[in-house]
N, C-alpha and C. Protein backbone atom coordinates (compact mmCIF):
# COMPACT_ATOMS: atom_id res chain seq x y z
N UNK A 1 158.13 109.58 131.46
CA UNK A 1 157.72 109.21 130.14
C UNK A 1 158.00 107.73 129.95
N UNK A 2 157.08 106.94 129.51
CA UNK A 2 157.17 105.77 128.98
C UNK A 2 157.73 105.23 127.63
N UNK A 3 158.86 104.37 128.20
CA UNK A 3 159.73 103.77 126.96
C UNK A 3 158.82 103.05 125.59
N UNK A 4 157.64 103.09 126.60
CA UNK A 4 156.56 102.36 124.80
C UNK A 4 155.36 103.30 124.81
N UNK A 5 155.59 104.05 124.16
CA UNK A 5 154.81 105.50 123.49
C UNK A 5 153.28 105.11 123.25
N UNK A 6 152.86 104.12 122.60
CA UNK A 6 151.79 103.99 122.34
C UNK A 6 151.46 102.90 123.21
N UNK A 7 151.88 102.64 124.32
CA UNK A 7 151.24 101.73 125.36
C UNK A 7 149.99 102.04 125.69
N UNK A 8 149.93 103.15 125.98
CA UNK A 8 148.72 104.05 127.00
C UNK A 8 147.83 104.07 125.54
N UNK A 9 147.60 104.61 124.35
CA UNK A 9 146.61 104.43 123.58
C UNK A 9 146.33 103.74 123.04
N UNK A 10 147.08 102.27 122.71
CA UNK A 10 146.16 101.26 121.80
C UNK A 10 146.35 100.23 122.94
N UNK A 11 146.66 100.31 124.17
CA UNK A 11 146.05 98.98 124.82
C UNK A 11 147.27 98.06 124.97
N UNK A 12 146.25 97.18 125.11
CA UNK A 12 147.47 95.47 124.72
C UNK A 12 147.30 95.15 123.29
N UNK A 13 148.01 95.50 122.23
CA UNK A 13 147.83 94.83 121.02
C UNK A 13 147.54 93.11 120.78
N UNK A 14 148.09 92.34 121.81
CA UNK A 14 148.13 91.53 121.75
C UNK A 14 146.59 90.41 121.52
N UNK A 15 145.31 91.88 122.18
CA UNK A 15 144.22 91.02 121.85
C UNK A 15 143.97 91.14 120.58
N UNK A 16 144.84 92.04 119.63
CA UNK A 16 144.52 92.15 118.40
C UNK A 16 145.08 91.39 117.23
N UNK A 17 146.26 90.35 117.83
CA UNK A 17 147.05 89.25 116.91
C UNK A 17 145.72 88.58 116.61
N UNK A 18 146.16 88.14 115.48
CA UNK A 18 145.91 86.46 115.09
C UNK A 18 146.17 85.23 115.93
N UNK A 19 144.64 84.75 116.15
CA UNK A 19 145.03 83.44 116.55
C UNK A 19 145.00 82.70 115.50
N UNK A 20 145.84 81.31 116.07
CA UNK A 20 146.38 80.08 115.22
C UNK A 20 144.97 79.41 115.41
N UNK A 21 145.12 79.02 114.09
CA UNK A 21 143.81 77.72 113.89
C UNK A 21 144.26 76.77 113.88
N UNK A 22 143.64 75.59 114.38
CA UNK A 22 144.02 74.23 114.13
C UNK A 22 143.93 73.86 112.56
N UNK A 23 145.16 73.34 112.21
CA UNK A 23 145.08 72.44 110.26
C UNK A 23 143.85 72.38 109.95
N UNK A 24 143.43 71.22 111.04
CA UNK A 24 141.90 70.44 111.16
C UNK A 24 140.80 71.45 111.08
N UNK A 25 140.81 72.26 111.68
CA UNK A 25 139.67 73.24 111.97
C UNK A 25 139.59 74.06 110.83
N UNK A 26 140.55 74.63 110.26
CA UNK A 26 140.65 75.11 109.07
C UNK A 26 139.96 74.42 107.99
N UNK A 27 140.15 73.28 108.17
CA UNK A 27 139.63 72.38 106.64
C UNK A 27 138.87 72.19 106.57
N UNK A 28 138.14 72.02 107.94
CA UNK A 28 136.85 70.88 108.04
C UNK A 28 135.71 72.39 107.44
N UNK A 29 135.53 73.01 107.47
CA UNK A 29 134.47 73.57 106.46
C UNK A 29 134.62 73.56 104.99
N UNK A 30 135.45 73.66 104.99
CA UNK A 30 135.60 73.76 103.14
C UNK A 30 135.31 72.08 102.77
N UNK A 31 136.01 70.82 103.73
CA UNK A 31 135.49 69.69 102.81
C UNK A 31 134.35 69.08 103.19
N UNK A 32 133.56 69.61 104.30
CA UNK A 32 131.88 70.18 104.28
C UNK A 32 131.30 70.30 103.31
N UNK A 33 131.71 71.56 102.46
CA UNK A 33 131.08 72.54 101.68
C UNK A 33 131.20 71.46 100.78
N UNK A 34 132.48 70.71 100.23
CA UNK A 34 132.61 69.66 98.87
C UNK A 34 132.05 68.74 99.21
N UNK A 35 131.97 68.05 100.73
CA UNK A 35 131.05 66.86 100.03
C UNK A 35 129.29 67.56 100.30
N UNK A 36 129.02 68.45 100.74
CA UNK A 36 127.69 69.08 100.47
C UNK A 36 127.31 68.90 98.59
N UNK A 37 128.30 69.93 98.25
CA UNK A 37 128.54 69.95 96.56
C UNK A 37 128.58 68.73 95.75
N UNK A 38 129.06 67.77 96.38
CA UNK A 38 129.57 66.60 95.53
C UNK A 38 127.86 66.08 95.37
N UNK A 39 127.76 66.15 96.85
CA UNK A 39 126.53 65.12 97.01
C UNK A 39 124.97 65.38 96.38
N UNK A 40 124.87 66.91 95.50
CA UNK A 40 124.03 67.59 95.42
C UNK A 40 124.37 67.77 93.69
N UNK A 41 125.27 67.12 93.22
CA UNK A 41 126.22 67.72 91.79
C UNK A 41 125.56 66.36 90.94
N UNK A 42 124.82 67.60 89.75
CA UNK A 42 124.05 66.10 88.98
C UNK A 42 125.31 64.91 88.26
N UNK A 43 126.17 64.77 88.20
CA UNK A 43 127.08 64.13 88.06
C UNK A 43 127.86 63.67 88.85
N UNK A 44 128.25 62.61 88.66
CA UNK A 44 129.56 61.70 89.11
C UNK A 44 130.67 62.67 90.13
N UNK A 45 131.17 62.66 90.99
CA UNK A 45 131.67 63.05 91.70
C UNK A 45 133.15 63.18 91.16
N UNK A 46 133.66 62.29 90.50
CA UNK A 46 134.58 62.35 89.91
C UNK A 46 134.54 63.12 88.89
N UNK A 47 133.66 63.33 88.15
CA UNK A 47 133.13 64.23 86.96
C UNK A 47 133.12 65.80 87.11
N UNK A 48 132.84 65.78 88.03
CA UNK A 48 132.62 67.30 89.24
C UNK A 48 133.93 67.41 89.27
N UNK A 49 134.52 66.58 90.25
CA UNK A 49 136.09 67.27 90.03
C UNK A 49 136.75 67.65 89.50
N UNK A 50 137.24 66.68 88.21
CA UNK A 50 137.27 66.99 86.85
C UNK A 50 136.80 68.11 86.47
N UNK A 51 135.52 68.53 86.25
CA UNK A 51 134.90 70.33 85.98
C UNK A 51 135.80 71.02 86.37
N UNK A 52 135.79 71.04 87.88
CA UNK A 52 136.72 71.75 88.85
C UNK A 52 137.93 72.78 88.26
N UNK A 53 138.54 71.20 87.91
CA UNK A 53 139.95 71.15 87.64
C UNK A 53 140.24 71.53 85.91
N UNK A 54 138.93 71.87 85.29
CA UNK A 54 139.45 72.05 83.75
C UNK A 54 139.85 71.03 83.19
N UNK A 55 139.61 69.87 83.53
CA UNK A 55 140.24 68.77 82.74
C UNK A 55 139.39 67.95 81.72
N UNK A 56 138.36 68.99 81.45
CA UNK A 56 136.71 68.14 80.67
C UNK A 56 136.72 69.33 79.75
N UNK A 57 135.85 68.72 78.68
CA UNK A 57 135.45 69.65 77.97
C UNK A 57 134.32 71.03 78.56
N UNK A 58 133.98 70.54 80.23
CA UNK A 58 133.25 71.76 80.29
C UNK A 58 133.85 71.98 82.16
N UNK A 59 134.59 73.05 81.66
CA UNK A 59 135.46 73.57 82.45
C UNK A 59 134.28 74.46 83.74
N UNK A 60 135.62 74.75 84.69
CA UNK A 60 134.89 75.80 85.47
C UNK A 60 134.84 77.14 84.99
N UNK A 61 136.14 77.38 84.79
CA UNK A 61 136.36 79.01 85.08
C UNK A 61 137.10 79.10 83.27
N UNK A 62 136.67 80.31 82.94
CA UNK A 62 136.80 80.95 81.49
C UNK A 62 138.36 80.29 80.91
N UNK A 63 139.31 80.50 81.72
CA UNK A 63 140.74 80.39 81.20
C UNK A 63 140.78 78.93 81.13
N UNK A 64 140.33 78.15 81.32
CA UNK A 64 140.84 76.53 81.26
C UNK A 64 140.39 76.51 79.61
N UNK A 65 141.33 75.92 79.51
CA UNK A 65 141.55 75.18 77.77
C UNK A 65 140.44 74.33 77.08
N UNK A 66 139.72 74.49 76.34
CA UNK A 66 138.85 73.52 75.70
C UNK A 66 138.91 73.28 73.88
N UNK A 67 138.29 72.23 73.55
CA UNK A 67 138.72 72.12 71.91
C UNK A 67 137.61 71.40 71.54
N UNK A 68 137.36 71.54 70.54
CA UNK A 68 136.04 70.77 69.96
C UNK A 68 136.11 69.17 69.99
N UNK A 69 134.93 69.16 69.77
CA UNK A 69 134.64 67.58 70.59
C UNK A 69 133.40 67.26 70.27
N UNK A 70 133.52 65.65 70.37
CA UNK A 70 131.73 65.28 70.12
C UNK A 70 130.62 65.45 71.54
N UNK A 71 131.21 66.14 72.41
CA UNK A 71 130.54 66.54 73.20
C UNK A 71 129.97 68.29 73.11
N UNK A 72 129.98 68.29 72.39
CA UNK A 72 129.54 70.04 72.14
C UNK A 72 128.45 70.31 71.45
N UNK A 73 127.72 68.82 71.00
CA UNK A 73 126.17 68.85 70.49
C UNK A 73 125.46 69.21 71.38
N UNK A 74 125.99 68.89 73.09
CA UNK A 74 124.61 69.37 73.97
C UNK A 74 124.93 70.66 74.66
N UNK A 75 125.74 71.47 74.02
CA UNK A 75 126.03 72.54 74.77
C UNK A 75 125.29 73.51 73.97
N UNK A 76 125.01 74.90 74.71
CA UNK A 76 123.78 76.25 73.94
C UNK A 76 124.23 75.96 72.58
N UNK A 77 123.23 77.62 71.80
CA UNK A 77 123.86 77.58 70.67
C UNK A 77 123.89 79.06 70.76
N UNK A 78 124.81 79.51 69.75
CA UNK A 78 124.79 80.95 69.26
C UNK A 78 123.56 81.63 68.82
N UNK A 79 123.23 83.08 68.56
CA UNK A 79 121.77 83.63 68.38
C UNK A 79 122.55 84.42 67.51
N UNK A 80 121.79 84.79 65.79
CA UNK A 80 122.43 85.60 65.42
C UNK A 80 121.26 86.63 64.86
N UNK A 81 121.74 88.05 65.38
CA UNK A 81 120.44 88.82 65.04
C UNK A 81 121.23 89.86 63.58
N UNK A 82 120.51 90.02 62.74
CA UNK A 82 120.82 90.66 61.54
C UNK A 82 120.81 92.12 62.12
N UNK A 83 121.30 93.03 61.86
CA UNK A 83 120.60 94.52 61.87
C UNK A 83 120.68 94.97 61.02
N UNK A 84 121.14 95.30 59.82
CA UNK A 84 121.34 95.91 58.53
C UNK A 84 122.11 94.90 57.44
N UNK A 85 121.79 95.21 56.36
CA UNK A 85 122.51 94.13 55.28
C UNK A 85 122.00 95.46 54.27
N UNK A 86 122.92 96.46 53.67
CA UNK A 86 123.10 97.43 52.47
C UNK A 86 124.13 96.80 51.68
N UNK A 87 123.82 97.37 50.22
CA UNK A 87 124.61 97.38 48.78
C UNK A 87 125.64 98.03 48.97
N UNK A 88 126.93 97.88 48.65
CA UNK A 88 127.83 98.76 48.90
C UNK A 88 128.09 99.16 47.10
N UNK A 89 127.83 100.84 46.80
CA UNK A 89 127.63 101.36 46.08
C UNK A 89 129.37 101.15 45.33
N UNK A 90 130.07 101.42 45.88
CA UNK A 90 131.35 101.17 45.35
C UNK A 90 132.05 99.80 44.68
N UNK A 91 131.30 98.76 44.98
CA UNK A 91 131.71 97.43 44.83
C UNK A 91 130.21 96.92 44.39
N UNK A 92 129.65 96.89 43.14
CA UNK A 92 128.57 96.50 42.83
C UNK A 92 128.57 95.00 42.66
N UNK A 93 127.64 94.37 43.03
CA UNK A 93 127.01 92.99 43.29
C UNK A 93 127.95 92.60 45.13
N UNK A 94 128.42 93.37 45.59
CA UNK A 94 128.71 92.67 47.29
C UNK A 94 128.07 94.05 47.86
N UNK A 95 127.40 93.60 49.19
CA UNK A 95 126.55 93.92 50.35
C UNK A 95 127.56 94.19 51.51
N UNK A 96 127.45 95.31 52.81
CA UNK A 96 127.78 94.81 53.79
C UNK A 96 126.76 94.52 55.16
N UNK A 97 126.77 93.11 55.91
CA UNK A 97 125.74 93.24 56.78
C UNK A 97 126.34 93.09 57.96
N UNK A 98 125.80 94.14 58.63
CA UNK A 98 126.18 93.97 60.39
C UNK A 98 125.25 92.90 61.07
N UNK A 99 125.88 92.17 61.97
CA UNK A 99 124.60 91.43 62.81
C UNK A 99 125.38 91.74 63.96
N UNK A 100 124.85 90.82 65.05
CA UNK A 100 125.00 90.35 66.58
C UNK A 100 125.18 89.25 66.56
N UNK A 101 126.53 88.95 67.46
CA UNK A 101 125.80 87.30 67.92
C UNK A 101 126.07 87.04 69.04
N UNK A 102 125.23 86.37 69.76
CA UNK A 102 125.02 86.25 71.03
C UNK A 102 125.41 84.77 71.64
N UNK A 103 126.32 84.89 72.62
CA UNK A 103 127.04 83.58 73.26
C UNK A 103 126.38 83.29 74.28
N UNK A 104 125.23 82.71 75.04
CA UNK A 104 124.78 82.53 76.22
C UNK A 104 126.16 81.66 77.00
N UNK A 105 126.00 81.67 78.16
CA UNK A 105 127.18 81.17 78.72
C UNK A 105 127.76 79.52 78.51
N UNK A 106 128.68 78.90 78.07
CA UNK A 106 129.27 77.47 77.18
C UNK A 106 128.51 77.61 75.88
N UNK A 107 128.18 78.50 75.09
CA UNK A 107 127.86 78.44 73.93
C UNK A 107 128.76 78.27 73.16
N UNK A 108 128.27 77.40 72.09
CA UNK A 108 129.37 76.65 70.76
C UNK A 108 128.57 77.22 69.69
N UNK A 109 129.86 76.87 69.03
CA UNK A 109 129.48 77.12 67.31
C UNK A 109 130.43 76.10 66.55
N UNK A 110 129.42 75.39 65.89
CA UNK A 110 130.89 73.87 65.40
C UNK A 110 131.64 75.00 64.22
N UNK A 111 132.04 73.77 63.38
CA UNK A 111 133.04 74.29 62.15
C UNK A 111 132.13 74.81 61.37
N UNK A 112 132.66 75.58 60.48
CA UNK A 112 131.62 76.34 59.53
C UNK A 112 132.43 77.37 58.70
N UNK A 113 131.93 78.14 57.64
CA UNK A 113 132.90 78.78 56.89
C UNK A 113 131.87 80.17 56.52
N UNK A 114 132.20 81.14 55.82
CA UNK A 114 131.86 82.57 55.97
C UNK A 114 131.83 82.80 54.22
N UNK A 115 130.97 82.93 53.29
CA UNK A 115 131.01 83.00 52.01
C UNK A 115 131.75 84.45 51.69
N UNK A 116 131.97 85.20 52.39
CA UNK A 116 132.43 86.62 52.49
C UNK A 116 133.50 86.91 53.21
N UNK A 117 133.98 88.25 53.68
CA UNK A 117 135.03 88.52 54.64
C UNK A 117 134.29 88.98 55.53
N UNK A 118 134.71 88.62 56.94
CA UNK A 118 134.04 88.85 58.13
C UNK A 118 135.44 89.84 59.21
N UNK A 119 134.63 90.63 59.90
CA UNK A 119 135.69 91.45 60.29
C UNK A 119 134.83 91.56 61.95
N UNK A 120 135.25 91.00 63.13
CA UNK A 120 134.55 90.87 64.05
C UNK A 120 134.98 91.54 65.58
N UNK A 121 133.96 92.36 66.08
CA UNK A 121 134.85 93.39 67.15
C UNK A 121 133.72 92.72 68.45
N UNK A 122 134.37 92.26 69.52
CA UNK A 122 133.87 91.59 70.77
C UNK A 122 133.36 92.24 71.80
N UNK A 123 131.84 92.76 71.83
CA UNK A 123 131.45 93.79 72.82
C UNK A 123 131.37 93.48 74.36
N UNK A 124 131.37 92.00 73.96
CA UNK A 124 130.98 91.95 75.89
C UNK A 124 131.64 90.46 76.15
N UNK A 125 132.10 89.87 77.38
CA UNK A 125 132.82 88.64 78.00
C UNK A 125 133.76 88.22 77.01
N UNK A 126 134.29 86.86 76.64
CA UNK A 126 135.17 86.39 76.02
C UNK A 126 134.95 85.30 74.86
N UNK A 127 135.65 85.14 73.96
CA UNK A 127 135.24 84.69 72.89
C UNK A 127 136.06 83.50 72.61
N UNK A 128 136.34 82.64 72.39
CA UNK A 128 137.83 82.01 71.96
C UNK A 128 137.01 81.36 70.85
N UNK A 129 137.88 81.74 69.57
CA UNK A 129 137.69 81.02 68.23
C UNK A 129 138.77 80.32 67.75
N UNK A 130 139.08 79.77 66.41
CA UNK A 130 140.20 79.03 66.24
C UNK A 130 139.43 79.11 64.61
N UNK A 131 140.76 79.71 63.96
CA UNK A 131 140.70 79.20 62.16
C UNK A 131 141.62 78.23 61.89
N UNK A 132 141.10 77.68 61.18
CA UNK A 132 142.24 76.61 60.45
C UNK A 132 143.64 76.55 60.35
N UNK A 133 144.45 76.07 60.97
CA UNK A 133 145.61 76.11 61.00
C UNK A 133 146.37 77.06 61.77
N UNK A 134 145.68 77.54 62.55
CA UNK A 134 145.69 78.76 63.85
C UNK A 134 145.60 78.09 65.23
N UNK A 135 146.21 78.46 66.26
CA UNK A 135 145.73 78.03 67.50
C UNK A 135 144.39 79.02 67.87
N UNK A 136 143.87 78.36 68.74
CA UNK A 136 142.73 78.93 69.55
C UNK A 136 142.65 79.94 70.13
N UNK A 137 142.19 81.09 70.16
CA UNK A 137 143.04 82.94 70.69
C UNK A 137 141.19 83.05 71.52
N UNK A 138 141.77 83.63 72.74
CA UNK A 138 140.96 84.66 73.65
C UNK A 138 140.76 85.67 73.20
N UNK A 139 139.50 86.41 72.93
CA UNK A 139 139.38 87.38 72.59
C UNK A 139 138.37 87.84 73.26
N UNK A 140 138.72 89.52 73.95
CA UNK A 140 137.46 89.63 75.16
C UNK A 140 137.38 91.37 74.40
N UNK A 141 136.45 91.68 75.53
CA UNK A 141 136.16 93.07 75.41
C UNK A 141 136.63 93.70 74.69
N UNK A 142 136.21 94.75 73.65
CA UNK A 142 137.14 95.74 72.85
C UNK A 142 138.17 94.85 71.90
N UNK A 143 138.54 93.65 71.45
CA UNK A 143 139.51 93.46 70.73
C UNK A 143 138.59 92.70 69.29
N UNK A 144 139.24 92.77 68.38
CA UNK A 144 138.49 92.56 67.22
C UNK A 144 139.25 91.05 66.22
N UNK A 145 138.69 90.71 65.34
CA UNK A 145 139.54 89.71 64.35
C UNK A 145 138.67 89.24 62.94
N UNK A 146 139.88 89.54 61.89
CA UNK A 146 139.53 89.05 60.86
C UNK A 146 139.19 87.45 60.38
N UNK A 147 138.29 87.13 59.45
CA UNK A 147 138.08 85.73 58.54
C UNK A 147 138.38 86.49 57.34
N UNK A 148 139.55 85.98 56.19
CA UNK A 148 139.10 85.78 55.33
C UNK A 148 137.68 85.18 54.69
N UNK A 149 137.48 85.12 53.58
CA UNK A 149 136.40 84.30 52.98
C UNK A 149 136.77 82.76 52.50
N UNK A 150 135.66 82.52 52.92
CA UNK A 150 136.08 81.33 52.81
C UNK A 150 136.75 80.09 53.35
N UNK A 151 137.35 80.75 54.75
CA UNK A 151 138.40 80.52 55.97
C UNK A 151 137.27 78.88 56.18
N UNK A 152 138.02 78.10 56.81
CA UNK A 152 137.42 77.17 57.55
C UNK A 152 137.65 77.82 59.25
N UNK A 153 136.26 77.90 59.92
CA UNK A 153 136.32 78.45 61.53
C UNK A 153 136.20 77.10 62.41
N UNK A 154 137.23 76.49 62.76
CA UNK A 154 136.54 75.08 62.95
C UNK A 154 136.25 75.33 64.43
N UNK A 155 135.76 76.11 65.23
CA UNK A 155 134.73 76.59 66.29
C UNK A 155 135.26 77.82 66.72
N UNK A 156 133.79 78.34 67.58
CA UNK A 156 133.60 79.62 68.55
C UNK A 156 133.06 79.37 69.55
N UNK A 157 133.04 80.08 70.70
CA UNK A 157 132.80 79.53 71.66
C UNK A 157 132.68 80.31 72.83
N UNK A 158 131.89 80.77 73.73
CA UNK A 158 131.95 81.48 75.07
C UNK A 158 132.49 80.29 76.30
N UNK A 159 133.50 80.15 75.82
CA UNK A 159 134.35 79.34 77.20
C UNK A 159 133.62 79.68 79.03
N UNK A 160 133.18 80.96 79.58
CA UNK A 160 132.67 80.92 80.52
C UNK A 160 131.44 80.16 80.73
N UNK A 161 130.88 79.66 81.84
CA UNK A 161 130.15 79.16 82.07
C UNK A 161 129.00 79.12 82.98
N UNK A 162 129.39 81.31 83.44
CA UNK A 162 128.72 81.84 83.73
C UNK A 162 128.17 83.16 83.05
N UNK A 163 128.87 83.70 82.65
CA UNK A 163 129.03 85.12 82.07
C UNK A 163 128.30 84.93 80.50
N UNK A 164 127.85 85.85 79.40
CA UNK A 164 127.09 85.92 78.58
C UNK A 164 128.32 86.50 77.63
N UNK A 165 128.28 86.34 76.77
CA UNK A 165 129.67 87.04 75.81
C UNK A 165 128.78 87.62 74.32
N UNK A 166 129.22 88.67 73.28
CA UNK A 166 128.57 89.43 72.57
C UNK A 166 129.45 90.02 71.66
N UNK A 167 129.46 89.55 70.57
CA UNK A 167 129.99 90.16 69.41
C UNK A 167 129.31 90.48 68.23
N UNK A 168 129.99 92.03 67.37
CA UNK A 168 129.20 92.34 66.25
C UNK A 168 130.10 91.97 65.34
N UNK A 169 129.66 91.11 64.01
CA UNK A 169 130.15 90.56 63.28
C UNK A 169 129.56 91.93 61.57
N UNK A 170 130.70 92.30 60.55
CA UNK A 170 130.73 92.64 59.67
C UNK A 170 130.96 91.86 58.46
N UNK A 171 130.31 91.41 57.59
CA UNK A 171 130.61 90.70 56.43
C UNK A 171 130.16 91.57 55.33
N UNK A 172 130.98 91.27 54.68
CA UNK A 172 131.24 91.99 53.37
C UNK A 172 131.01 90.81 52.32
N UNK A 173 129.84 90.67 51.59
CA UNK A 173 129.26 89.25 50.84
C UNK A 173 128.95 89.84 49.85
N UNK A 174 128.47 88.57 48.55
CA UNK A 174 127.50 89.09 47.59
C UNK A 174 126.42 89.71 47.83
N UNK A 175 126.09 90.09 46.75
CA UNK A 175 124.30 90.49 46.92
C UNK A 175 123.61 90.19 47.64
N UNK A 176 122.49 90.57 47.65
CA UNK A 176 120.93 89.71 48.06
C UNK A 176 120.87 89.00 49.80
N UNK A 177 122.00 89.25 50.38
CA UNK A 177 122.21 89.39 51.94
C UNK A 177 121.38 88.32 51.65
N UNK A 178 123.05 87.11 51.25
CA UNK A 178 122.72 85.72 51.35
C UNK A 178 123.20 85.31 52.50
N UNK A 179 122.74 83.89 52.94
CA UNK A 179 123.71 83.59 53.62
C UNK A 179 125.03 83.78 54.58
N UNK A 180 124.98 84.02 56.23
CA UNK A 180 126.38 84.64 56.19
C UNK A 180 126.96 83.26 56.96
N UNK A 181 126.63 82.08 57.07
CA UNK A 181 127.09 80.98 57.55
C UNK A 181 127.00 79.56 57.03
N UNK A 182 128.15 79.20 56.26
CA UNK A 182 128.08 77.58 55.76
C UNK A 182 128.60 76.58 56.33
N UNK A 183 127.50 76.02 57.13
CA UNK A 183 127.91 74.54 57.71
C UNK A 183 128.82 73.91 57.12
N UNK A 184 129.71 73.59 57.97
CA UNK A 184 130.96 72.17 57.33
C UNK A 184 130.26 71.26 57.48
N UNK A 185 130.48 70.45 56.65
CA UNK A 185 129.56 68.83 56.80
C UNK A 185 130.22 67.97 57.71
N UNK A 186 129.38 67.10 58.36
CA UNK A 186 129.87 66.25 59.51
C UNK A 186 130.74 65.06 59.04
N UNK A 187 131.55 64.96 58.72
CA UNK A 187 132.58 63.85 58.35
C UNK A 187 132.44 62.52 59.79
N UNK A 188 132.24 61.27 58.85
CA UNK A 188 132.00 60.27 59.78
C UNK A 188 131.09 59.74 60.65
């Protein structure tokens, strides 16, 4: 009997290690691939990196930090589809209307305010909003958040910059399913 049991059925393991790569050999595709990217990237190379790295207002990846800016005029816009706007029989002269609104991917929404109470549940990707005097909160799938009326929203936003994001918004307003969005005026 043989002192190494599994000699006879798996062989020489040894053709089955890992070989060592050279540093060099390792790298040289990936900074291929970047200056392929760089060289092909409608922007500044430095600008690109920057993306990369989250350090711009238009990040790579969902979790990097962003804040309103005068750069957010050229980014999408929000789509807001109505689906119902009823009288609420209990509270005569206020309505409640459900809509949609739709984040195509870096979609903004500047500052703006809600004549009503808005009560908002996030059906699809991620949302990050910010009220007045609030920090900026992630809000993805399944989680919901109140506006008072009247709140200043000083932005919304689908932070990804691939993915599509989708929330149904509830406001509870006057009558006559006025209005459910008042521009802040552009100061300066």
């Amino acid at each position: 009997m043989s002192t190494a049991p599994f000699a006879g059925t798996f062989g020489n393991l040894r053709a089955f290690a890992p070989r060592r790569v050279p540093l060099r050999a390792a790298w040289a595709p990936a900074a291929l691939l970047w200056l392929v990217a760089a060289s092909v990237a409608p922007r500044p190379l430095r600008q690109w990196v920057a993306d990369i790295c989250g350090e711009t207002r238009a990040p790579m990846f969902a979790s990097a930090p962003t804040s309103a800016g005068a750069h957010d005029t050229a980014r999408p816009t929000t789509k807001v589809t109505v689906l119902s706007c009823t009288p609420l029989p209990q509270l005569p002269g206020k309505t409640v209307t459900t809509a949609i609104v739709d984040f195509p991917p870096r979609a903004f929404s500047p500052a703006h305010r809600h004549p009503g109470s808005v009560t908002v549940f996030v059906t699809e990707g991620t949302i990050r909003s910010q009220l007045q005097g609030e920090p900026a909160i992630d809000y993805t799938h399944g989680q919901t958040f109140f506006e008072p009326p009247g709140t200043l929203h000083v932005f919304a936003e689908n932070p990804d910059p691939v993915r599509h994001a989708q929330l149904i918004a509830f406001f509870v307003t006057d009558a006559n399913c006025g209005p459910l969005t008042l521009p802040e005026p552009v100061s300066g």
